[in-house]
PDB file of N, CA and C in Angstrom:
ATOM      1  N   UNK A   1      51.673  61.552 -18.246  1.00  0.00           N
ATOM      2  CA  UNK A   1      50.347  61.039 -18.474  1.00  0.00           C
ATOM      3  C   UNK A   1      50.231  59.601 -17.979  1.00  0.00           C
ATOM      4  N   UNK A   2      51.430  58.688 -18.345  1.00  0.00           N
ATOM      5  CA  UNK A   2      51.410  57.737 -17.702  1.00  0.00           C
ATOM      6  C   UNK A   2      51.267  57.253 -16.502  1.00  0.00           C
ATOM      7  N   UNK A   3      51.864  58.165 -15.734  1.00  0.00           N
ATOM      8  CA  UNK A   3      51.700  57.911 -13.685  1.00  0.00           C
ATOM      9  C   UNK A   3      50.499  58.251 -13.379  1.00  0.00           C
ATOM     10  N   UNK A   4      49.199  59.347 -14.353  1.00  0.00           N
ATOM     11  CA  UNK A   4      48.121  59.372 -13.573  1.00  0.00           C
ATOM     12  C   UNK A   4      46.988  58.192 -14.179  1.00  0.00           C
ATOM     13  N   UNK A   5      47.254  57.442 -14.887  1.00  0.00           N
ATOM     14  CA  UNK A   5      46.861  56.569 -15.216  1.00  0.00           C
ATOM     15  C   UNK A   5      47.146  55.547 -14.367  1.00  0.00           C
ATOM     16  N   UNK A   6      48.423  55.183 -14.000  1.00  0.00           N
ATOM     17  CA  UNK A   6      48.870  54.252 -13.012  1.00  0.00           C
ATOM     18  C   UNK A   6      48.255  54.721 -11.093  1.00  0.00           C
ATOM     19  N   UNK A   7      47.733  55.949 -11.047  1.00  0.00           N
ATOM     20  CA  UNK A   7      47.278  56.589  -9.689  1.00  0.00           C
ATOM     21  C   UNK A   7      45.633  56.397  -9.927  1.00  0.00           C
ATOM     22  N   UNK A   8      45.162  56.478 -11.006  1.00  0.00           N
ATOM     23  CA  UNK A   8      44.361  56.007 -10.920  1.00  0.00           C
ATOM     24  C   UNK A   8      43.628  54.153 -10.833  1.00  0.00           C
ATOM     25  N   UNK A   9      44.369  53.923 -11.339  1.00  0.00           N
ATOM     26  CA  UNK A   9      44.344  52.112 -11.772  1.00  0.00           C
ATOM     27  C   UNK A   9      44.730  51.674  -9.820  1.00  0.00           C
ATOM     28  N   UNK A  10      45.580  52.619  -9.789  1.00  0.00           N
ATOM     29  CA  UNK A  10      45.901  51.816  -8.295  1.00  0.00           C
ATOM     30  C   UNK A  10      45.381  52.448  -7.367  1.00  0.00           C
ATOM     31  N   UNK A  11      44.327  53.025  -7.468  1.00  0.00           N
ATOM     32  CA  UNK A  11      43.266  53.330  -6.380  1.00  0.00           C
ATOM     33  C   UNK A  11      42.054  53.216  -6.383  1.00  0.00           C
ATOM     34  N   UNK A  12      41.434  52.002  -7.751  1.00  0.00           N
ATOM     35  CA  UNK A  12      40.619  51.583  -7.513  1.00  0.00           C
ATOM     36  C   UNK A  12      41.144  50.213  -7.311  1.00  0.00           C
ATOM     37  N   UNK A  13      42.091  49.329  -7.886  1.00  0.00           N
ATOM     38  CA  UNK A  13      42.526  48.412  -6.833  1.00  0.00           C
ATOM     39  C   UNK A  13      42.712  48.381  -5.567  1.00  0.00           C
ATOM     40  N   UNK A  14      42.896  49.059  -4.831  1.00  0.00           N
ATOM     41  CA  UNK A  14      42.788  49.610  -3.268  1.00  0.00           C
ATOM     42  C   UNK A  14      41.359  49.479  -2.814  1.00  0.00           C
ATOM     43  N   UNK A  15      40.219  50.527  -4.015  1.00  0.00           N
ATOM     44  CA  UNK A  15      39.136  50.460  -3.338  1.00  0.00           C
ATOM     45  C   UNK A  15      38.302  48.846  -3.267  1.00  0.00           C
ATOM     46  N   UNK A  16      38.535  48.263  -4.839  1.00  0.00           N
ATOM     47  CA  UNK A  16      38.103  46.828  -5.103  1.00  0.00           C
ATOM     48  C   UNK A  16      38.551  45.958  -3.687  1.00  0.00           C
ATOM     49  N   UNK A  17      40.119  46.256  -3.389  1.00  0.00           N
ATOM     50  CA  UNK A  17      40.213  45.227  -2.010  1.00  0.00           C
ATOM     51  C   UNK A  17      39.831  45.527  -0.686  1.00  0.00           C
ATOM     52  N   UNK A  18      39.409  46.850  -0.638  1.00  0.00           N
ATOM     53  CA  UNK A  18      39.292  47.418   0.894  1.00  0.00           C
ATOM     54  C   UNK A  18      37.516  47.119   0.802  1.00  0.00           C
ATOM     55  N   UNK A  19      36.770  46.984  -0.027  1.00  0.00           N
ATOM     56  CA  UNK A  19      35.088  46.630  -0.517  1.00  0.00           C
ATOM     57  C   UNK A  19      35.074  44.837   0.098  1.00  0.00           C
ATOM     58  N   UNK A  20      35.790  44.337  -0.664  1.00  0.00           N
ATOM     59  CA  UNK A  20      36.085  43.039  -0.324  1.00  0.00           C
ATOM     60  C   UNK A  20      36.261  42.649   0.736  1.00  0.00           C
ATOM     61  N   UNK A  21      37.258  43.379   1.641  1.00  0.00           N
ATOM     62  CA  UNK A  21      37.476  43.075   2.540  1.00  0.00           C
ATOM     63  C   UNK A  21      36.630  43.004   3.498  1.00  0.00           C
ATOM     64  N   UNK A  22      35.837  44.356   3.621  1.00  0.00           N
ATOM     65  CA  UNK A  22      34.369  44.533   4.004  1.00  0.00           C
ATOM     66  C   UNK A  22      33.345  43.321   4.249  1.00  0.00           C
ATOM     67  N   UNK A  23      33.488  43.221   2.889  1.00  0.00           N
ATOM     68  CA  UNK A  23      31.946  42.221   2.785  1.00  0.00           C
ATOM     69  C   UNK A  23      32.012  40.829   3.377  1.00  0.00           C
ATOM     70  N   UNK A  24      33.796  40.588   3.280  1.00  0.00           N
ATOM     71  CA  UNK A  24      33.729  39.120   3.970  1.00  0.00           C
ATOM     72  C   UNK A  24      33.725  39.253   5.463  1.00  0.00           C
ATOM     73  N   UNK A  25      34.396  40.864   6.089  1.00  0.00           N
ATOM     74  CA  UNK A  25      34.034  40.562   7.850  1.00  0.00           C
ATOM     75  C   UNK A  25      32.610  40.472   7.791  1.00  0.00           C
ATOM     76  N   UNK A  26      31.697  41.607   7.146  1.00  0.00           N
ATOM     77  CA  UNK A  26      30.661  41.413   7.260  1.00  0.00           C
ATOM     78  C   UNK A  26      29.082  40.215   6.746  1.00  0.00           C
ATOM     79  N   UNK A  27      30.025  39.119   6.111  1.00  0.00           N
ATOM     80  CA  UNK A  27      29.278  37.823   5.769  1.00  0.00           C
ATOM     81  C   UNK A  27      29.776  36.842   6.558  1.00  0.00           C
ATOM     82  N   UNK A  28      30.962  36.963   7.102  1.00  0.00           N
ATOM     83  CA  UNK A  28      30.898  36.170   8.576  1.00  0.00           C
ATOM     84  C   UNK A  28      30.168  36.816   9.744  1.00  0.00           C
ATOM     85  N   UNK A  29      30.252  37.682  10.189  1.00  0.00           N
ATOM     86  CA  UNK A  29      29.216  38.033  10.657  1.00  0.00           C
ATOM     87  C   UNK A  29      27.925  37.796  10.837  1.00  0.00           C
ATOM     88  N   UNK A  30      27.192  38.093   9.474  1.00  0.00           N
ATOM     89  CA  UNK A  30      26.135  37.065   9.251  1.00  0.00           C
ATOM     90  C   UNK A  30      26.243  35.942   9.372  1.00  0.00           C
ATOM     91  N   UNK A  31      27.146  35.149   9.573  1.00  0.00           N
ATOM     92  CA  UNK A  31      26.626  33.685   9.076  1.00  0.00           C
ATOM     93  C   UNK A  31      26.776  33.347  10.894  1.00  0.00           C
ATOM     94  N   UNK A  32      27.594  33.781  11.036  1.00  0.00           N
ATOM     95  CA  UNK A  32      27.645  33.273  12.822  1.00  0.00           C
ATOM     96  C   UNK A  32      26.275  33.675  13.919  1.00  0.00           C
ATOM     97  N   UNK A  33      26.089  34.857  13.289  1.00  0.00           N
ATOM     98  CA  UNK A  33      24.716  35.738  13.658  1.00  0.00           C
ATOM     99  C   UNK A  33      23.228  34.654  13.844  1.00  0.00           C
ATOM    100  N   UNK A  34      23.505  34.192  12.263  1.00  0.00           N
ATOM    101  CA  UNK A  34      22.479  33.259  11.778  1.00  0.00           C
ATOM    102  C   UNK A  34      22.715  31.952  12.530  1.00  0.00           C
ATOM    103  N   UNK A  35      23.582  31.621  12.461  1.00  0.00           N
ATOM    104  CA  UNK A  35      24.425  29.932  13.446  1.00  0.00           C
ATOM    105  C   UNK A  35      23.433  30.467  14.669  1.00  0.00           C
ATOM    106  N   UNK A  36      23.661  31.096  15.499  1.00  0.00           N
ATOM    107  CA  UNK A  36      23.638  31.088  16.901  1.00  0.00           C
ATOM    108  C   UNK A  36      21.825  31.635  16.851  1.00  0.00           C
ATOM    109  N   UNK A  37      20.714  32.054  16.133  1.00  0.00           N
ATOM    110  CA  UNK A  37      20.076  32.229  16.357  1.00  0.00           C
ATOM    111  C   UNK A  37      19.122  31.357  15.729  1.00  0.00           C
ATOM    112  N   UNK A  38      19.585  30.528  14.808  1.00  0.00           N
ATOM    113  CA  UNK A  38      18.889  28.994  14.327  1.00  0.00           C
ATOM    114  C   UNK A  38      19.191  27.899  14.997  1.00  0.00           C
ATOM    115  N   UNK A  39      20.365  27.777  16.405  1.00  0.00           N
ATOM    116  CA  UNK A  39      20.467  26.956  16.950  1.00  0.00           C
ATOM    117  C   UNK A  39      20.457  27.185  18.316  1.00  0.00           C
ATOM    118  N   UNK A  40      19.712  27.562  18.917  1.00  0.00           N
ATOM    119  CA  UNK A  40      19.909  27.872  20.714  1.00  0.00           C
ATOM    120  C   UNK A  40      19.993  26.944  21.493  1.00  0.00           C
ATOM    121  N   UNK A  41      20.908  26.730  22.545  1.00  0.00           N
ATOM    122  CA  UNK A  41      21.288  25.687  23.331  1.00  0.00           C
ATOM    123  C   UNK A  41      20.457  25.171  23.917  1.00  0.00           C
ATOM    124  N   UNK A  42      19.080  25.867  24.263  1.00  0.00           N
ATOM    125  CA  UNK A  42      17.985  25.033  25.263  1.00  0.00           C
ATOM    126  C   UNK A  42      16.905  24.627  24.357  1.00  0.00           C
ATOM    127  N   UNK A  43      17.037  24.404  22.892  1.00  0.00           N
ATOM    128  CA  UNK A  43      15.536  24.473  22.320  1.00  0.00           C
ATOM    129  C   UNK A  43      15.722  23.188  22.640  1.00  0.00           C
ATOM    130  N   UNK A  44      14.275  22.601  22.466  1.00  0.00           N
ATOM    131  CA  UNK A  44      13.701  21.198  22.514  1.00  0.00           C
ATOM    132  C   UNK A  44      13.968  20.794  20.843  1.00  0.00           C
ATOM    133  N   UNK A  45      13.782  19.178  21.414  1.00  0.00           N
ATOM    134  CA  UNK A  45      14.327  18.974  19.306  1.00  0.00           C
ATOM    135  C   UNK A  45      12.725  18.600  19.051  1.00  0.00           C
ATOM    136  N   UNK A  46      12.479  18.930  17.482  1.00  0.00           N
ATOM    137  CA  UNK A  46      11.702  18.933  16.812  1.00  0.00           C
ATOM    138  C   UNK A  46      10.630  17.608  16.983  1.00  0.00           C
ATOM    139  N   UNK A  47       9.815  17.402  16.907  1.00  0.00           N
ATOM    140  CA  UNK A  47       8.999  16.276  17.260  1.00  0.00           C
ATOM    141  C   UNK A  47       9.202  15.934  15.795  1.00  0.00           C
ATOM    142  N   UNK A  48       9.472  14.155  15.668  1.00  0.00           N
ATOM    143  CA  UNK A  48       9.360  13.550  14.795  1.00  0.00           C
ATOM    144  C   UNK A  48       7.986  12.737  13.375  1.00  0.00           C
ATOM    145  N   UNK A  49       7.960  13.004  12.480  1.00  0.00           N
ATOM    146  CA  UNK A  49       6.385  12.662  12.249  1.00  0.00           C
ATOM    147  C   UNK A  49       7.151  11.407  11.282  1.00  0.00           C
ATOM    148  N   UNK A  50       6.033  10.462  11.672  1.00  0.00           N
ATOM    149  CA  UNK A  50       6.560   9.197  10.655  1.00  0.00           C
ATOM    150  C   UNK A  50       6.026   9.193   8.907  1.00  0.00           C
ATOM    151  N   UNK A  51       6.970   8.414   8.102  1.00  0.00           N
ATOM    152  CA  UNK A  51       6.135   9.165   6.717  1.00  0.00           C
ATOM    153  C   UNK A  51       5.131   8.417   6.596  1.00  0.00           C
ATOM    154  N   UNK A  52       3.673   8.495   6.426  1.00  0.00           N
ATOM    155  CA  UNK A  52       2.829   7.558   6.079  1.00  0.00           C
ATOM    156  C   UNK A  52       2.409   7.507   4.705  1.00  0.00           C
ATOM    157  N   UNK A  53       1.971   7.451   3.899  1.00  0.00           N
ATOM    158  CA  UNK A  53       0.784   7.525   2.549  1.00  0.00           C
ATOM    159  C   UNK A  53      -0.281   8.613   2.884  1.00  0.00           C
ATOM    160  N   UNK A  54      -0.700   9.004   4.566  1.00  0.00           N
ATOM    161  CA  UNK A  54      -1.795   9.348   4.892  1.00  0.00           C
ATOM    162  C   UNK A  54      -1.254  11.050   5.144  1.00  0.00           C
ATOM    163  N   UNK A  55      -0.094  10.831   5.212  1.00  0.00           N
ATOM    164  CA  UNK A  55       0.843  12.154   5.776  1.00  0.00           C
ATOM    165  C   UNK A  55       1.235  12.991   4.441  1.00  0.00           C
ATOM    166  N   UNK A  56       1.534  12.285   3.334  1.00  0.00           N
ATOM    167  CA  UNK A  56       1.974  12.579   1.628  1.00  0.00           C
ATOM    168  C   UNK A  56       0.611  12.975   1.164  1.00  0.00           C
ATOM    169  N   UNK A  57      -0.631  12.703   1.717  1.00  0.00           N
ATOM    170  CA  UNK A  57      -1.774  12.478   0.476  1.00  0.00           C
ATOM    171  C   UNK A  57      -2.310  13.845  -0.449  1.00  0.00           C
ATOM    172  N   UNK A  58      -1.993  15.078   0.758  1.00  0.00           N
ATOM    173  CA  UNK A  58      -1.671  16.517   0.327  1.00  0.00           C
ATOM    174  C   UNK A  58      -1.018  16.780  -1.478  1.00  0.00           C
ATOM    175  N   UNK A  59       0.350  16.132  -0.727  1.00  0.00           N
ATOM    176  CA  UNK A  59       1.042  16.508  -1.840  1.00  0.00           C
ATOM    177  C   UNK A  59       1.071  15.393  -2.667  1.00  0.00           C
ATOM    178  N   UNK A  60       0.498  13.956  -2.467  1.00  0.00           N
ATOM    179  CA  UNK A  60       0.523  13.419  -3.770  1.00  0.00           C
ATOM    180  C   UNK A  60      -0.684  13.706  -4.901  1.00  0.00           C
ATOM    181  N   UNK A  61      -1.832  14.267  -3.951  1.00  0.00           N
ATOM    182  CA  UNK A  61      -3.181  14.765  -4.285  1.00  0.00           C
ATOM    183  C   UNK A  61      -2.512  15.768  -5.449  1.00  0.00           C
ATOM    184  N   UNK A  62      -1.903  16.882  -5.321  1.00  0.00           N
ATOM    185  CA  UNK A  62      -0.814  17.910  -5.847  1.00  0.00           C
ATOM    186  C   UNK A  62      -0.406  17.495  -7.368  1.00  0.00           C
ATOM    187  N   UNK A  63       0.593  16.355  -6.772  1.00  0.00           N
ATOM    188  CA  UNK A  63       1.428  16.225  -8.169  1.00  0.00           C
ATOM    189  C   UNK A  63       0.147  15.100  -8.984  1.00  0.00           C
ATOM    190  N   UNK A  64      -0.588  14.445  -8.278  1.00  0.00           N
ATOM    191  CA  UNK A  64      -1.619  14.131  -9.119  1.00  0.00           C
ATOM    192  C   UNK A  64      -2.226  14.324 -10.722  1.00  0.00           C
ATOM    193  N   UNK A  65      -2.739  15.954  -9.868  1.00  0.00           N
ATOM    194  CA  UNK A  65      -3.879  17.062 -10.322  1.00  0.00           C
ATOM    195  C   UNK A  65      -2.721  17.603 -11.460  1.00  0.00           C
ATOM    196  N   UNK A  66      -1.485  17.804 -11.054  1.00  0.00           N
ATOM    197  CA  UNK A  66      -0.238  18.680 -12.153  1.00  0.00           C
ATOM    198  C   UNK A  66      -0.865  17.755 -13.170  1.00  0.00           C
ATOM    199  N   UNK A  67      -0.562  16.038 -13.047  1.00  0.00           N
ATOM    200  CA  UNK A  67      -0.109  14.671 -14.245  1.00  0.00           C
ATOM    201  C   UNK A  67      -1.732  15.281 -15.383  1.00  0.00           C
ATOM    202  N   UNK A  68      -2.516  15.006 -14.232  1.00  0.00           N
ATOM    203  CA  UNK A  68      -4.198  15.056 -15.216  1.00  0.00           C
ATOM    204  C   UNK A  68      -4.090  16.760 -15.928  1.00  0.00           C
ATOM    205  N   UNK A  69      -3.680  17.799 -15.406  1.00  0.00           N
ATOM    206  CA  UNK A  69      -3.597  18.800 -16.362  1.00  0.00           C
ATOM    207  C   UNK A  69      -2.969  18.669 -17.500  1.00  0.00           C
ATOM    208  N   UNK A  70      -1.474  18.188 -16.977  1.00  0.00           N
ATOM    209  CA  UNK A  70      -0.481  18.421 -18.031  1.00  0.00           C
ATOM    210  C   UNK A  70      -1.318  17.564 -18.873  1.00  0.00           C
ATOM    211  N   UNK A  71      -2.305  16.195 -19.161  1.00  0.00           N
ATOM    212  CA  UNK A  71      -2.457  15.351 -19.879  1.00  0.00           C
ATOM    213  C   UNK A  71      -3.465  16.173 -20.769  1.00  0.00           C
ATOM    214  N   UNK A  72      -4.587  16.442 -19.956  1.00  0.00           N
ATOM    215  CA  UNK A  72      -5.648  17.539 -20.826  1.00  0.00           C
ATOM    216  C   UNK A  72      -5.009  18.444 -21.515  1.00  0.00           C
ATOM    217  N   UNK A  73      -3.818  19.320 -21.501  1.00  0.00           N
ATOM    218  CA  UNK A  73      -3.712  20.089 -22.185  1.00  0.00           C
ATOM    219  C   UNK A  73      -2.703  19.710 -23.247  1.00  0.00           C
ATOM    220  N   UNK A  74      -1.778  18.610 -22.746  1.00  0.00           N
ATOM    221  CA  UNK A  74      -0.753  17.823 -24.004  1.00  0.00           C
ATOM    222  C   UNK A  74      -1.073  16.569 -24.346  1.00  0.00           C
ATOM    223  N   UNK A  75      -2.005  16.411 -25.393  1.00  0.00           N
ATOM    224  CA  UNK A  75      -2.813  14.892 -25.594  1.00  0.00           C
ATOM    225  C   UNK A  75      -1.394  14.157 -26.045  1.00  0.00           C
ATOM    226  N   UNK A  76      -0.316  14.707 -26.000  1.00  0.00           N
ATOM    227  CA  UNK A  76       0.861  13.397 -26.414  1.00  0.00           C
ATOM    228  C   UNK A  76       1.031  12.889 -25.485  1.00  0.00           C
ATOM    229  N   UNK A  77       1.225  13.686 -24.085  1.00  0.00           N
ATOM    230  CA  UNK A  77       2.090  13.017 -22.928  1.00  0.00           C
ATOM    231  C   UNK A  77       0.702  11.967 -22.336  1.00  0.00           C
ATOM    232  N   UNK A  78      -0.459  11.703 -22.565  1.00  0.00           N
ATOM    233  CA  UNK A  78      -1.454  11.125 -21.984  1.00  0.00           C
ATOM    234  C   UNK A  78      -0.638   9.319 -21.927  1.00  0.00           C
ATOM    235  N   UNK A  79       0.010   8.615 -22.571  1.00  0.00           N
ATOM    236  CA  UNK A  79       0.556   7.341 -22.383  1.00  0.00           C
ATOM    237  C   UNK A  79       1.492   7.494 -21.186  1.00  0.00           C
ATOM    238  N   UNK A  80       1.858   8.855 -21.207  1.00  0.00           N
ATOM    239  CA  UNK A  80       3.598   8.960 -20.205  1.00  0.00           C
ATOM    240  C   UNK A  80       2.781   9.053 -19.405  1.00  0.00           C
ATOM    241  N   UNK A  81       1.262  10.170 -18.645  1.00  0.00           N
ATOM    242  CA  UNK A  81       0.919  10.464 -17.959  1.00  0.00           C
ATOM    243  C   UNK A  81      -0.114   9.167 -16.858  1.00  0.00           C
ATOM    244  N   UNK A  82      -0.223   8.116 -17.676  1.00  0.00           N
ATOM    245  CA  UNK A  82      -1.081   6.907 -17.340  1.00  0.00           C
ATOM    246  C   UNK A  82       0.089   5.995 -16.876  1.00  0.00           C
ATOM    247  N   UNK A  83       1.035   5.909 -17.077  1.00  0.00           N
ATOM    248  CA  UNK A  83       2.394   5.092 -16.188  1.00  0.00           C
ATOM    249  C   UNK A  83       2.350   6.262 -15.066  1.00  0.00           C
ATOM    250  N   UNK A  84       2.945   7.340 -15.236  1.00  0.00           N
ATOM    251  CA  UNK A  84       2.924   8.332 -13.954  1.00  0.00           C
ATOM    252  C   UNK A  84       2.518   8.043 -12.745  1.00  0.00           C
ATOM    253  N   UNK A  85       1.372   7.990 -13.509  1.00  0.00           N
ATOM    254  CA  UNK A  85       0.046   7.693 -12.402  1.00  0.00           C
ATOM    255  C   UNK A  85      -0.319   6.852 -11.895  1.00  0.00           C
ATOM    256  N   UNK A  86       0.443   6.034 -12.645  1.00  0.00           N
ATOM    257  CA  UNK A  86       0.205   3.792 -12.266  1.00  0.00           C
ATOM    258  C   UNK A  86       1.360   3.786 -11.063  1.00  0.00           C
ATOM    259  N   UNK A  87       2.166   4.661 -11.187  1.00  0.00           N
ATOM    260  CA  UNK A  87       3.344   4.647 -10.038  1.00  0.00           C
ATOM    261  C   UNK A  87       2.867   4.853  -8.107  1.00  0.00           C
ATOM    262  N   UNK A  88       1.818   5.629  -8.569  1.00  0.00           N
ATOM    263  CA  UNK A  88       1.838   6.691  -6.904  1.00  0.00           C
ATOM    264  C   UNK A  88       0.474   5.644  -6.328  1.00  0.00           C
ATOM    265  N   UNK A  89       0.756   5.417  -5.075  1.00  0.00           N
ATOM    266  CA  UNK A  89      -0.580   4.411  -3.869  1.00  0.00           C
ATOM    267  C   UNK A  89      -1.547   4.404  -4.305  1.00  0.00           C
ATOM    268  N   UNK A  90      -2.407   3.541  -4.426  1.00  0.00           N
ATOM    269  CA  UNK A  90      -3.987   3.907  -3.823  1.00  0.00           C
ATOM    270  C   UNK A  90      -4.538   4.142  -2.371  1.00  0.00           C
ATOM    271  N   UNK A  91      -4.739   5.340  -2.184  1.00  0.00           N
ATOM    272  CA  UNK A  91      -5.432   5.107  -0.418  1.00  0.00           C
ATOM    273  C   UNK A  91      -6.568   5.836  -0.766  1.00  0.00           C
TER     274      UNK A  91
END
């Protein structure tokens, strides 16, 4: 009874490492796959944008609008939310 216990135990250790083995040819794979098709030798490089206030105003508009909700709906945080807000530009 003992050896088919041991035939079994040692053939899913077999299968656990031969799975493994698998997945890492096949996640290098991917990753080289991915390397070479996120970096192609002739692309042009990315045009640069400078950061302005005028370039953020999207997303400071954003976290703005979050500060004034969160304040309307949690009248505690309204002191935290008035520094918050004393922090970010005027434009």
């Amino acid at each position: 009874m003992g050896r088919a216990i041991e035939d079994v135990t040692g053939r899913r250790r077999q299968g656990v490492v031969r799975r493994l083995a698998v997945a890492g040819v096949a996640g290098a794979a991917m990753a080289g796959a991915v390397a070479f098709a996120a970096a192609p030798a002739s692309a042009a490089p990315l045009p640069t944008i400078e950061p302005t206030v005028e370039n953020a105003a999207p997303t400071l508009d954003n976290i703005k609008l979050g500060i004034d909700r969160a304040m309307v709906t949690n009248p505690e945080l309204v002191p935290l939310g008035k520094f918050a807000l004393s922090l970010f530009p005027e434009y």
